[in-house]
PDB file of N, CA and C in Angstrom:
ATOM      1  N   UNK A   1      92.699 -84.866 105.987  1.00  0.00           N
ATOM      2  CA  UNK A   1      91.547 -85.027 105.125  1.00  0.00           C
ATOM      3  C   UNK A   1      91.922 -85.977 103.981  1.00  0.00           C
ATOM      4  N   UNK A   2      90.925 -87.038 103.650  1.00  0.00           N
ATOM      5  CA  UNK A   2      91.209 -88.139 102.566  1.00  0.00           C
ATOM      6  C   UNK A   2      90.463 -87.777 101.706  1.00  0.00           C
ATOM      7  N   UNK A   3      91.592 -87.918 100.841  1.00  0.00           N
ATOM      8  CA  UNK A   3      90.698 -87.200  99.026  1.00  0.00           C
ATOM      9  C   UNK A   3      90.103 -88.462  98.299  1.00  0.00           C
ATOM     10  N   UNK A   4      88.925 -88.515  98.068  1.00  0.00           N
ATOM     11  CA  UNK A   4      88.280 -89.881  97.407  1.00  0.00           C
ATOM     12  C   UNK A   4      88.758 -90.177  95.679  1.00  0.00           C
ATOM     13  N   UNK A   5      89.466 -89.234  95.254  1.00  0.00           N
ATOM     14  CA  UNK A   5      89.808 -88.852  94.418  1.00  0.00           C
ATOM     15  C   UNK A   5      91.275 -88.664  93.778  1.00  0.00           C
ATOM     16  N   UNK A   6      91.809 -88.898  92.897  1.00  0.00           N
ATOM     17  CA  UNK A   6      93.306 -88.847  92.398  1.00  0.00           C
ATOM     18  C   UNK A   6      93.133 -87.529  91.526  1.00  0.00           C
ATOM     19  N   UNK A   7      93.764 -86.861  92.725  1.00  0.00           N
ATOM     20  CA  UNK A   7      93.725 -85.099  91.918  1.00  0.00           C
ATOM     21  C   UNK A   7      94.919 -84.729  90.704  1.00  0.00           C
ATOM     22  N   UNK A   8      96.077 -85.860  90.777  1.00  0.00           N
ATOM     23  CA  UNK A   8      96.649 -86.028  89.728  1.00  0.00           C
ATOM     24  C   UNK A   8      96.307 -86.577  88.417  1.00  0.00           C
ATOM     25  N   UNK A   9      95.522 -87.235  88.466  1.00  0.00           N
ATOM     26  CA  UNK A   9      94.677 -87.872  87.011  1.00  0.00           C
ATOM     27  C   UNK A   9      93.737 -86.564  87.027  1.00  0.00           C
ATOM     28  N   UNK A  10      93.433 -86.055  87.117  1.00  0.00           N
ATOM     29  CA  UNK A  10      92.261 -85.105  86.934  1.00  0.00           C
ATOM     30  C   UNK A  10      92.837 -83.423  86.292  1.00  0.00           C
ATOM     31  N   UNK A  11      94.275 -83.642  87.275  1.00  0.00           N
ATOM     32  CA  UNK A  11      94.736 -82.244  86.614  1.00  0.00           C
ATOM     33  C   UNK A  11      95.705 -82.375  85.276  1.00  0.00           C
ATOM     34  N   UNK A  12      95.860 -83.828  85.256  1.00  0.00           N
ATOM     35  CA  UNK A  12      96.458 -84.104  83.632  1.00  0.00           C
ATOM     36  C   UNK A  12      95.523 -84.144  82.565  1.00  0.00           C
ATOM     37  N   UNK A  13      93.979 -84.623  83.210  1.00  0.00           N
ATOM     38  CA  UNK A  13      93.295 -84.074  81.752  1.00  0.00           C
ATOM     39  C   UNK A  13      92.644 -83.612  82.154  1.00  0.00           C
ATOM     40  N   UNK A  14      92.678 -82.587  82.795  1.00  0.00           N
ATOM     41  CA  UNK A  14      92.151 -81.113  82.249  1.00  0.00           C
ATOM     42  C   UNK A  14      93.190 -80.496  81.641  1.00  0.00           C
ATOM     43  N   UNK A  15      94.458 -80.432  81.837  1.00  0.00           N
ATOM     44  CA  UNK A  15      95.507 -80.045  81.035  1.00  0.00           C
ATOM     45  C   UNK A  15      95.493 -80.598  79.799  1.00  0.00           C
ATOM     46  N   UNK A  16      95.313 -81.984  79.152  1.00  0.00           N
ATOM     47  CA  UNK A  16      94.963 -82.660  78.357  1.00  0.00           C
ATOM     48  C   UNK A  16      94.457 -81.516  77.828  1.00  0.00           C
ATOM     49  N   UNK A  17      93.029 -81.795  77.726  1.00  0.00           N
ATOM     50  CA  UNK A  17      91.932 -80.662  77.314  1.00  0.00           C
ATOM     51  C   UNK A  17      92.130 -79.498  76.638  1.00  0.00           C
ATOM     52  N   UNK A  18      92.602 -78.570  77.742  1.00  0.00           N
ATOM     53  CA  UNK A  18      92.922 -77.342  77.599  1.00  0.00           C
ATOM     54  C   UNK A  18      93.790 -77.106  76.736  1.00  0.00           C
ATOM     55  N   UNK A  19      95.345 -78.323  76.302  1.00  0.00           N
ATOM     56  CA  UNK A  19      96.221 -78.425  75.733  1.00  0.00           C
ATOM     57  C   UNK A  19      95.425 -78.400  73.791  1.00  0.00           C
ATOM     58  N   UNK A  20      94.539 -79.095  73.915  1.00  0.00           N
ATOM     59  CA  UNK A  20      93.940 -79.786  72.711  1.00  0.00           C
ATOM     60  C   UNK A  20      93.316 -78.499  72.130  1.00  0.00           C
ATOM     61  N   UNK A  21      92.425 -78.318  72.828  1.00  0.00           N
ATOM     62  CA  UNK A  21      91.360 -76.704  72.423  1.00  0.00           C
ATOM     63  C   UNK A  21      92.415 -75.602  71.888  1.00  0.00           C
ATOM     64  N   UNK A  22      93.847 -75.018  72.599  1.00  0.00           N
ATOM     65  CA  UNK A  22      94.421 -74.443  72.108  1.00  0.00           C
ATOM     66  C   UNK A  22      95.101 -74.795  71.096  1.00  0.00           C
ATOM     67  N   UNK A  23      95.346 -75.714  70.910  1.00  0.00           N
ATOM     68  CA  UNK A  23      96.267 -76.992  69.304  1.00  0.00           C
ATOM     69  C   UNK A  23      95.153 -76.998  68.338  1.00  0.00           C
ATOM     70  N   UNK A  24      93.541 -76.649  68.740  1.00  0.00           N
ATOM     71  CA  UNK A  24      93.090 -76.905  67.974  1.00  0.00           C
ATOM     72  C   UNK A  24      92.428 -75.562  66.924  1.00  0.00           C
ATOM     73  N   UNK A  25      92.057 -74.390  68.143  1.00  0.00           N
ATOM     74  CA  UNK A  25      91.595 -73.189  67.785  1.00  0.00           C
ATOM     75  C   UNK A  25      92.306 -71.879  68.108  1.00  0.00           C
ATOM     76  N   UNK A  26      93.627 -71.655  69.398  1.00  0.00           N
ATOM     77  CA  UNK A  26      94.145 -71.148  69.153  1.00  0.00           C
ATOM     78  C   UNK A  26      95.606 -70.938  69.380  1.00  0.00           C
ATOM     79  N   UNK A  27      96.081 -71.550  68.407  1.00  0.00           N
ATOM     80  CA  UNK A  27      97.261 -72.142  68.371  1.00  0.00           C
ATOM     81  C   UNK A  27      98.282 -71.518  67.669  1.00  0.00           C
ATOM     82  N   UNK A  28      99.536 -70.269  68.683  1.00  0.00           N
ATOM     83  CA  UNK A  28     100.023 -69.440  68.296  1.00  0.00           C
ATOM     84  C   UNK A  28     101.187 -69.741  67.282  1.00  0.00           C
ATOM     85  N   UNK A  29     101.540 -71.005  66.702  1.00  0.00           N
ATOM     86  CA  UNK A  29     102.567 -71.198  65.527  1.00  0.00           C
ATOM     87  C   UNK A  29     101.870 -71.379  64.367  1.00  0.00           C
ATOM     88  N   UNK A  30     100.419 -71.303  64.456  1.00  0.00           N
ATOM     89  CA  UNK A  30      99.834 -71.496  62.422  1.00  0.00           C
ATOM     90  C   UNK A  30      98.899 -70.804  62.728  1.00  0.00           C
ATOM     91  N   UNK A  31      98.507 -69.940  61.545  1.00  0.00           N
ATOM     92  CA  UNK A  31      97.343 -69.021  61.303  1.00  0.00           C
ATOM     93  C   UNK A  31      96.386 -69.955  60.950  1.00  0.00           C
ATOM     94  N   UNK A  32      96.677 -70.840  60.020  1.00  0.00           N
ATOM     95  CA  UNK A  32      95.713 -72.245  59.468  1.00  0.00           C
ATOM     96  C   UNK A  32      94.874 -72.943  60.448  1.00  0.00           C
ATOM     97  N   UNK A  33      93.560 -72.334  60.270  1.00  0.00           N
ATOM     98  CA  UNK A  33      92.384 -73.430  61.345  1.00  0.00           C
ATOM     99  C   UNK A  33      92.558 -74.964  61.012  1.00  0.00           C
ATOM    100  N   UNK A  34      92.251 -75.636  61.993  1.00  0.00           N
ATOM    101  CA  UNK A  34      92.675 -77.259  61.844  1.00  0.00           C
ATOM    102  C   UNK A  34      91.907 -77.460  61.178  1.00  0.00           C
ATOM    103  N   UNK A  35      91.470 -78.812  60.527  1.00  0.00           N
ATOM    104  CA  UNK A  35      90.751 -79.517  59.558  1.00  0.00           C
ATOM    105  C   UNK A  35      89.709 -80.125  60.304  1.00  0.00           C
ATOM    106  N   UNK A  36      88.757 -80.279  60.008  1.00  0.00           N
ATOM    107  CA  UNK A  36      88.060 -81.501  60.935  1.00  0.00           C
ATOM    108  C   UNK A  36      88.949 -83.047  61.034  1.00  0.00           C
ATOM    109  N   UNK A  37      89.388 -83.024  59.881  1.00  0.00           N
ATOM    110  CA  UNK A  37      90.437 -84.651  59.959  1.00  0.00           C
ATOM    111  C   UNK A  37      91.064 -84.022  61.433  1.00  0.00           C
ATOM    112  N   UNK A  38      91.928 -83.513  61.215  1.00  0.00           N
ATOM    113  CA  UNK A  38      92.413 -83.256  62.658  1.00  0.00           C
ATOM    114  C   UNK A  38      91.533 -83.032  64.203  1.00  0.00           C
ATOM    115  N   UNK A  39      90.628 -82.239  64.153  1.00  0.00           N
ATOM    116  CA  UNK A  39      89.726 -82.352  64.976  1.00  0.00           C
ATOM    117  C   UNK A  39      88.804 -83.976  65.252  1.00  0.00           C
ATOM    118  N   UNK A  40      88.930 -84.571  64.749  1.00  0.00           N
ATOM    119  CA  UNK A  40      88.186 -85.912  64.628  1.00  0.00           C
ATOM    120  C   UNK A  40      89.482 -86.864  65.526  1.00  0.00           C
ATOM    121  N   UNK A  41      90.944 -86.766  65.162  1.00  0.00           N
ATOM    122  CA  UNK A  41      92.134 -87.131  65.587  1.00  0.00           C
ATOM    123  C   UNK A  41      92.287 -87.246  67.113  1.00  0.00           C
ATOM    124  N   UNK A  42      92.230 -85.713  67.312  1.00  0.00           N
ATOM    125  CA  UNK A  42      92.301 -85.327  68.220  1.00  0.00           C
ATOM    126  C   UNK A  42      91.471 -85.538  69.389  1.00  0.00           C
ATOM    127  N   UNK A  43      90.395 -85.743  68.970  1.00  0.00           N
ATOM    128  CA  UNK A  43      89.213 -86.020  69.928  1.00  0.00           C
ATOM    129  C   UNK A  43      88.836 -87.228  70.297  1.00  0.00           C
ATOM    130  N   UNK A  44      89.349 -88.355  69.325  1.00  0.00           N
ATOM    131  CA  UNK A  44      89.547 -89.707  69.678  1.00  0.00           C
ATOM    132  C   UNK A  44      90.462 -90.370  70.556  1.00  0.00           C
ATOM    133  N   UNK A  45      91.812 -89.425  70.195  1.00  0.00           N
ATOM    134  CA  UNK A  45      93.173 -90.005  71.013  1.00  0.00           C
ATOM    135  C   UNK A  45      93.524 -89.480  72.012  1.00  0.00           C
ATOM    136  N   UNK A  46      92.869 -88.120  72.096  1.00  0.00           N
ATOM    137  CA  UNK A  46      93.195 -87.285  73.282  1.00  0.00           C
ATOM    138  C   UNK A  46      92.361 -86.778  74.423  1.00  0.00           C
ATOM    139  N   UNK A  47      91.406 -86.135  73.881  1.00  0.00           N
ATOM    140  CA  UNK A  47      90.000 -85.601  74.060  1.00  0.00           C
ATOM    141  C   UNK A  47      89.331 -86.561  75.153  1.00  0.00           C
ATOM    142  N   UNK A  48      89.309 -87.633  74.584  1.00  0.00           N
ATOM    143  CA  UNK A  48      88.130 -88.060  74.636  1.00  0.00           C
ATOM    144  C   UNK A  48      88.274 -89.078  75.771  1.00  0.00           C
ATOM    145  N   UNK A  49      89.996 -90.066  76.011  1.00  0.00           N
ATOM    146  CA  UNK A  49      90.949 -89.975  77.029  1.00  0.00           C
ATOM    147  C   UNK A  49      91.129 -89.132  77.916  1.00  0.00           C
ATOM    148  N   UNK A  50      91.065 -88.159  78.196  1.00  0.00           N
ATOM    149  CA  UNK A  50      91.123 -87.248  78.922  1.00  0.00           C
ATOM    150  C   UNK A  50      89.859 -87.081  79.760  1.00  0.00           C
ATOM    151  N   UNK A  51      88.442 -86.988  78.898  1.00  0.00           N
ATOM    152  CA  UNK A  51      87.217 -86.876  79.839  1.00  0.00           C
ATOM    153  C   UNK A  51      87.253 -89.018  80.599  1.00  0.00           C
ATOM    154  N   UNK A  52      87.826 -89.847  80.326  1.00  0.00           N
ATOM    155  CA  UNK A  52      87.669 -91.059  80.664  1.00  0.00           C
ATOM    156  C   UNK A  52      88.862 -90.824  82.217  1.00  0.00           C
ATOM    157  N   UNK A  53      89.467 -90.496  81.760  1.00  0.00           N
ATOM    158  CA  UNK A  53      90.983 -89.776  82.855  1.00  0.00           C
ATOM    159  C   UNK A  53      90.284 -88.945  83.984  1.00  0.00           C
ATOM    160  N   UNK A  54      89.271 -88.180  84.029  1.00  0.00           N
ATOM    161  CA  UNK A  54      88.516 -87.581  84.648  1.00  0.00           C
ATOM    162  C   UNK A  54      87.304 -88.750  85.819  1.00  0.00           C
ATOM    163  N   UNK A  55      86.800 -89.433  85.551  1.00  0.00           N
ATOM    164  CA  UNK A  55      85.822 -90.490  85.775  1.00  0.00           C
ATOM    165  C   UNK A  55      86.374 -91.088  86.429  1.00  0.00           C
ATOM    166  N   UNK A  56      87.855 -91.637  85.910  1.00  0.00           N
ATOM    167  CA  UNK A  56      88.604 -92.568  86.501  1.00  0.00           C
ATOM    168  C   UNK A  56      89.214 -92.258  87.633  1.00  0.00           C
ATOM    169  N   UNK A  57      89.862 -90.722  87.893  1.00  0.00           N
ATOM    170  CA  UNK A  57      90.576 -90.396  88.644  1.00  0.00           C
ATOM    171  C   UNK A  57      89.028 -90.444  90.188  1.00  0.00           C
ATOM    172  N   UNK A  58      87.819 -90.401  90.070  1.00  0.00           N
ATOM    173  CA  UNK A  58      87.008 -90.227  90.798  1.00  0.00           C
ATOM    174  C   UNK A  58      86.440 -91.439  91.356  1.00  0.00           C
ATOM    175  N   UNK A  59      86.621 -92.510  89.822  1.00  0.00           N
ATOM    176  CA  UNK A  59      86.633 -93.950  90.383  1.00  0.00           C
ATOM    177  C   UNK A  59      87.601 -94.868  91.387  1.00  0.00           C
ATOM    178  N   UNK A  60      88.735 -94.320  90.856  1.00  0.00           N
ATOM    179  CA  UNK A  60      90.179 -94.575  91.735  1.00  0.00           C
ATOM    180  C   UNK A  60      90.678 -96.103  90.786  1.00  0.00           C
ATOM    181  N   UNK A  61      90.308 -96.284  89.693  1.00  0.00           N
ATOM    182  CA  UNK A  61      90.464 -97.628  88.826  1.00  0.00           C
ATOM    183  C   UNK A  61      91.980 -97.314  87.474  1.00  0.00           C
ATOM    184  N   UNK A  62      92.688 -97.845  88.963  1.00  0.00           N
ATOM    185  CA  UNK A  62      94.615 -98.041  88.366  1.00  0.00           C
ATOM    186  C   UNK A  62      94.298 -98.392  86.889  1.00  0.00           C
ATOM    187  N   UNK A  63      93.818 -99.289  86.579  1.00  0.00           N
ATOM    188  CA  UNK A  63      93.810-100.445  85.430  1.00  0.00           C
ATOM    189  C   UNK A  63      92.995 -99.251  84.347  1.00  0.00           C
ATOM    190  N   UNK A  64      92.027 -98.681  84.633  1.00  0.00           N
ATOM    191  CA  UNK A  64      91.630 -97.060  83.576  1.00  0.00           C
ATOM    192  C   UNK A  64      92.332 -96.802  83.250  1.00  0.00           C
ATOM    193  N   UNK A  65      93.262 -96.408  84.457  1.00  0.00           N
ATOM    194  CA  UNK A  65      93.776 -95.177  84.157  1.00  0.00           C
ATOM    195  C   UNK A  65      95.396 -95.636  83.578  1.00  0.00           C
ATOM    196  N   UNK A  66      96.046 -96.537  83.619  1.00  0.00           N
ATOM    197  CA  UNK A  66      96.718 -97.238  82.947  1.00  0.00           C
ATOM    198  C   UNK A  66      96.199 -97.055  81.622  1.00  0.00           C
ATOM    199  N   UNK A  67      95.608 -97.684  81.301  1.00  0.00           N
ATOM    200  CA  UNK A  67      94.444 -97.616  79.744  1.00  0.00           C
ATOM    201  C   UNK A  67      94.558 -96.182  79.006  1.00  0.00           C
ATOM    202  N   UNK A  68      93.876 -95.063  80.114  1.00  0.00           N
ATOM    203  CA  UNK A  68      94.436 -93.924  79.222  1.00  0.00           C
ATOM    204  C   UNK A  68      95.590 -93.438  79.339  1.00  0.00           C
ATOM    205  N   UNK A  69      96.612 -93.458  79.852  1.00  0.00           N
ATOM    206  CA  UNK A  69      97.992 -93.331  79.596  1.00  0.00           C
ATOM    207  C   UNK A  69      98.173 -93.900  78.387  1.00  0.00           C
ATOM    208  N   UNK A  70      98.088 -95.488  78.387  1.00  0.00           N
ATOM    209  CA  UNK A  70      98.332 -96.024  76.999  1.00  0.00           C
ATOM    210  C   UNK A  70      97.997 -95.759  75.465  1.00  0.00           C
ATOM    211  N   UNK A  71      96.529 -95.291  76.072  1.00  0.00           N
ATOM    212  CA  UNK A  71      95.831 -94.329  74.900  1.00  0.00           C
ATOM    213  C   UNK A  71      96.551 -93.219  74.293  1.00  0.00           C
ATOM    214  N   UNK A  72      96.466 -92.641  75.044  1.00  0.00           N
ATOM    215  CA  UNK A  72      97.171 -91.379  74.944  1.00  0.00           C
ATOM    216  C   UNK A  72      98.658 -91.257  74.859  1.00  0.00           C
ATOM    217  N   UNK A  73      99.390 -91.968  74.993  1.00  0.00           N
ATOM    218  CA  UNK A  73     100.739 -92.107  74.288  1.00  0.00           C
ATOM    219  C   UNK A  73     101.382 -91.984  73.186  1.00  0.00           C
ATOM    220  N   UNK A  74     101.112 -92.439  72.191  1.00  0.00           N
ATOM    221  CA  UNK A  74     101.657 -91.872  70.955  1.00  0.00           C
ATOM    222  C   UNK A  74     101.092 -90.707  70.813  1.00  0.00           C
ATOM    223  N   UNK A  75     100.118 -89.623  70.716  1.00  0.00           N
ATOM    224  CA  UNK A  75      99.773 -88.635  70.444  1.00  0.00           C
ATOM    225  C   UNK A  75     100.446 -87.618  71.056  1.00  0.00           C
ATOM    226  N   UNK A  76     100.678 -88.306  72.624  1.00  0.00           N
ATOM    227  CA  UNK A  76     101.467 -86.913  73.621  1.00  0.00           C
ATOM    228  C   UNK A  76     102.285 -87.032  73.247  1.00  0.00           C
ATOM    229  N   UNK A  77     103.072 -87.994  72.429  1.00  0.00           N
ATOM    230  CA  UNK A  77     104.777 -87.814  72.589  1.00  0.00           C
ATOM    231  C   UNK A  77     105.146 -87.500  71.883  1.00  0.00           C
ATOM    232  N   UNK A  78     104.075 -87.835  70.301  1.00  0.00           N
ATOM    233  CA  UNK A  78     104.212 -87.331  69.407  1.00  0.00           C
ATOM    234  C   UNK A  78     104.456 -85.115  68.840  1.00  0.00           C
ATOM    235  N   UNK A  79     103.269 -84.795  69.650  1.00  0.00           N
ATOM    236  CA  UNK A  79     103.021 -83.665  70.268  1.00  0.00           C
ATOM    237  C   UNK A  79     104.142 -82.991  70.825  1.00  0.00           C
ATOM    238  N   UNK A  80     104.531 -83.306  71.870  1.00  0.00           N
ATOM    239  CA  UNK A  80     105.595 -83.032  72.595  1.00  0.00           C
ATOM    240  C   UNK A  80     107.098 -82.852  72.160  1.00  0.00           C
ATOM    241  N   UNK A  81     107.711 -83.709  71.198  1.00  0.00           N
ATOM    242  CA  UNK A  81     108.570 -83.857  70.611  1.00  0.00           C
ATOM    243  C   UNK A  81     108.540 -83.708  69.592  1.00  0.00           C
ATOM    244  N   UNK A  82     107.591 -82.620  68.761  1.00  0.00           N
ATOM    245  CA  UNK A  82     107.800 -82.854  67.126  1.00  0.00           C
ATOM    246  C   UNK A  82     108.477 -81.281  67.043  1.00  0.00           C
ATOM    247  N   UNK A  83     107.968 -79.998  67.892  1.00  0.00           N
ATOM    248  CA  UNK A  83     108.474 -79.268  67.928  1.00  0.00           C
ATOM    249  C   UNK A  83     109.146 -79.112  69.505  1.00  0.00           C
ATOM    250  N   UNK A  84     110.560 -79.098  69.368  1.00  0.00           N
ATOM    251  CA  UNK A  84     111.177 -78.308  70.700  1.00  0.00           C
ATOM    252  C   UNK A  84     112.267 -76.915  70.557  1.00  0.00           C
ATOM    253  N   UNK A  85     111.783 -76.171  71.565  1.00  0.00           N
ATOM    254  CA  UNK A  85     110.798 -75.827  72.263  1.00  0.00           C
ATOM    255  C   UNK A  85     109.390 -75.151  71.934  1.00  0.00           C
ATOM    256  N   UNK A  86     108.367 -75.824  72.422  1.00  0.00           N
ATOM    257  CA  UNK A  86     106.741 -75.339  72.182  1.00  0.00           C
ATOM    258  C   UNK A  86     106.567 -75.530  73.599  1.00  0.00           C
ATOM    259  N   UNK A  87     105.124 -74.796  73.265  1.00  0.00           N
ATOM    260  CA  UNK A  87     104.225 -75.052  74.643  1.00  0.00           C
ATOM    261  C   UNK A  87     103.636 -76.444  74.662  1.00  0.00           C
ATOM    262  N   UNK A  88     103.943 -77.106  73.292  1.00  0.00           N
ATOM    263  CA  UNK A  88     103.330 -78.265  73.246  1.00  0.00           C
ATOM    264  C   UNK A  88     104.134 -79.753  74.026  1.00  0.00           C
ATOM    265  N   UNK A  89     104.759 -79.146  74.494  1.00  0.00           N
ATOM    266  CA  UNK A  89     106.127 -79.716  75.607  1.00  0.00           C
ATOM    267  C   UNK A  89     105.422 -80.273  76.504  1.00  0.00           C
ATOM    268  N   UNK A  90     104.278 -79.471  76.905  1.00  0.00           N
ATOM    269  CA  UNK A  90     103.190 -79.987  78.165  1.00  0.00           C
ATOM    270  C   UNK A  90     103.176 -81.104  78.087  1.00  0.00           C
ATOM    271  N   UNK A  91     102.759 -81.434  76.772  1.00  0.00           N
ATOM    272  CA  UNK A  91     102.034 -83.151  76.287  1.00  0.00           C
ATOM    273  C   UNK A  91     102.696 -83.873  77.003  1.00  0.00           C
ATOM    274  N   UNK A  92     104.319 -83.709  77.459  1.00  0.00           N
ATOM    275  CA  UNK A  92     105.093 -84.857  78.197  1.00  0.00           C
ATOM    276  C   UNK A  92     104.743 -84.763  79.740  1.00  0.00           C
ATOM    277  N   UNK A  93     104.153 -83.645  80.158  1.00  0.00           N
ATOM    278  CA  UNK A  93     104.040 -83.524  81.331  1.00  0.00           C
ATOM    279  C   UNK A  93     102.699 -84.263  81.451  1.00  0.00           C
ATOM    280  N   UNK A  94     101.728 -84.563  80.803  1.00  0.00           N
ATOM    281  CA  UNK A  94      99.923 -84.819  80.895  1.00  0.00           C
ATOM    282  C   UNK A  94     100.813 -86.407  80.804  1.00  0.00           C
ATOM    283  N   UNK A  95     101.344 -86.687  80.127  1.00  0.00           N
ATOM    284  CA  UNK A  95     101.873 -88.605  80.357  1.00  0.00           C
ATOM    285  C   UNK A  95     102.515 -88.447  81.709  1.00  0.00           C
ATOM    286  N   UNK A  96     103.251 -87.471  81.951  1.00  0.00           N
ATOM    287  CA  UNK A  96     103.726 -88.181  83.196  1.00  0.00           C
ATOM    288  C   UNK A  96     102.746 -88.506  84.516  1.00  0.00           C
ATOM    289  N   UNK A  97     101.902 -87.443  84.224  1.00  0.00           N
ATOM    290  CA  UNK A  97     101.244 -87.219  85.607  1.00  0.00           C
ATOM    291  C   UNK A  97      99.892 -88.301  85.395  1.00  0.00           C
ATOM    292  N   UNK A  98      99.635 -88.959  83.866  1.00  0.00           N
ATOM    293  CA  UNK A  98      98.799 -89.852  83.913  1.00  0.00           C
ATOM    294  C   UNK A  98      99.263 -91.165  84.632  1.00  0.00           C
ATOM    295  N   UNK A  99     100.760 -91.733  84.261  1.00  0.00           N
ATOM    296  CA  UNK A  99     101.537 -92.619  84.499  1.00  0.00           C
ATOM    297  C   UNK A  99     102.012 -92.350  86.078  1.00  0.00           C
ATOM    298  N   UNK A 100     101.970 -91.497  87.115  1.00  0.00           N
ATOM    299  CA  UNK A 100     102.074 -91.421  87.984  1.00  0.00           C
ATOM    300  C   UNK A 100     101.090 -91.320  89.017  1.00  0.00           C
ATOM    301  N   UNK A 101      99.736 -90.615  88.569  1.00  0.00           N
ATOM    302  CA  UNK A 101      98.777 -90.744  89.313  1.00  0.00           C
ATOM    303  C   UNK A 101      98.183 -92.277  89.315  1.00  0.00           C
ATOM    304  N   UNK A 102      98.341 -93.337  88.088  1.00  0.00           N
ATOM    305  CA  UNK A 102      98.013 -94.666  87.970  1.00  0.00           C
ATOM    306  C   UNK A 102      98.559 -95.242  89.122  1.00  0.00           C
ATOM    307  N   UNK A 103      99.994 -95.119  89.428  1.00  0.00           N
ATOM    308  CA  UNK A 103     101.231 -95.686  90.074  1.00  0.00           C
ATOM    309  C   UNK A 103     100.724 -95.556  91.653  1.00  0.00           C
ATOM    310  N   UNK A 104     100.236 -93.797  91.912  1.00  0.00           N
ATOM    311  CA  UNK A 104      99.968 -93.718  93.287  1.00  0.00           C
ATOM    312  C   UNK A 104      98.526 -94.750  93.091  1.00  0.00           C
ATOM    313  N   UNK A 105      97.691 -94.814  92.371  1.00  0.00           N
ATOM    314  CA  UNK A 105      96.525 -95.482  92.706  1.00  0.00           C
ATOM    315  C   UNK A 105      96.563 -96.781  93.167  1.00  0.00           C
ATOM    316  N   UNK A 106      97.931 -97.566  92.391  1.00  0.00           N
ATOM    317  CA  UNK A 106      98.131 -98.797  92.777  1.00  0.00           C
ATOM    318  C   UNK A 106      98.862 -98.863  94.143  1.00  0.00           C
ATOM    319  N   UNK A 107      99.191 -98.086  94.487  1.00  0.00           N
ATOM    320  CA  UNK A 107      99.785 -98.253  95.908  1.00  0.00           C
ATOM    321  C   UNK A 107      98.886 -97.436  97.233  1.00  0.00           C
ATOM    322  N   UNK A 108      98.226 -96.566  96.837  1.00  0.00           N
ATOM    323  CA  UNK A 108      97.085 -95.958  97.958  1.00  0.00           C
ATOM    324  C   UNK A 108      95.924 -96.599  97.958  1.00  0.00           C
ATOM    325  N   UNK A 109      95.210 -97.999  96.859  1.00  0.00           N
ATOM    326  CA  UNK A 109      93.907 -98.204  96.955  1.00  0.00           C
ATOM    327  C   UNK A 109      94.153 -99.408  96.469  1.00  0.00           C
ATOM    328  N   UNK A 110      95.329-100.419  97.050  1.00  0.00           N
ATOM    329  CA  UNK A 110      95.408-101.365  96.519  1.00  0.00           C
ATOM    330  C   UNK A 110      94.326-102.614  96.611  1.00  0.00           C
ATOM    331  N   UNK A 111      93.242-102.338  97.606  1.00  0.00           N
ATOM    332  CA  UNK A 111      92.199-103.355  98.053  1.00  0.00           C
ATOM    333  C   UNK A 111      90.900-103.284  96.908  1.00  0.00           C
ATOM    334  N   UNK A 112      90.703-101.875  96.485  1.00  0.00           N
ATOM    335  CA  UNK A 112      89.651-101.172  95.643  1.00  0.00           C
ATOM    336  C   UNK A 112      89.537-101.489  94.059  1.00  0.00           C
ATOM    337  N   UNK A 113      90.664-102.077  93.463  1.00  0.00           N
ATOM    338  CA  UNK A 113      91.151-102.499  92.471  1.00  0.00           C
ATOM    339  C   UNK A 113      90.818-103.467  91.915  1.00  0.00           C
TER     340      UNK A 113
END
């Protein structure tokens, strides 16, 4: 069965996502609700990449999805590496699997591109 779809871009942002909502509302190292500054942050660099990461993975468009990797790079890594060990560790896993589902796209749909 052929998946029309890059189920690896799709399960990095929804992880994305899911990652953000808990960083944003319930997020077991600060009692402190985020700010909207932060919520505004977040939803630009991550968020909002993530629903484009979604579209793309359905479009099958390497060059997107390249785009949101790139997007989303300083924020995940930032994320990822400011506290170790967190759950916020994921963040390195949502780049990889953006940067790898791009990689399979360029080599499974190289005509579509």
């Amino acid at each position: 069965m052929k998946r029309n779809f890059s189920l690896l871009g799709v399960v990095a942002s929804v992880g994305c996502i899911l990652l953000c909502v808990m960083f944003l509302f319930w997020n077991p190292y600060s009692r402190i609700q985020a700010g909207m500054d932060t919520v505004l942050i977040l939803l630009i660099m991550l968020i909002f990449p993530a629903f484009l990461g979604i579209i793309t993975s359905f479009l099958r468009n390497r060059i997107l999805m390249y785009i949101v990797f790139a997007w989303s790079l300083p924020y995940c890594l930032y994320l990822s590496v400011a506290s170790i060990p967190s759950i916020w560790n994921l963040f390195s896993v949502v780049l990889i699997l953006y940067l790898v589902s791009a990689i399979k796209m360029s080599h499974q749909y190289p005509k579509l591109n």
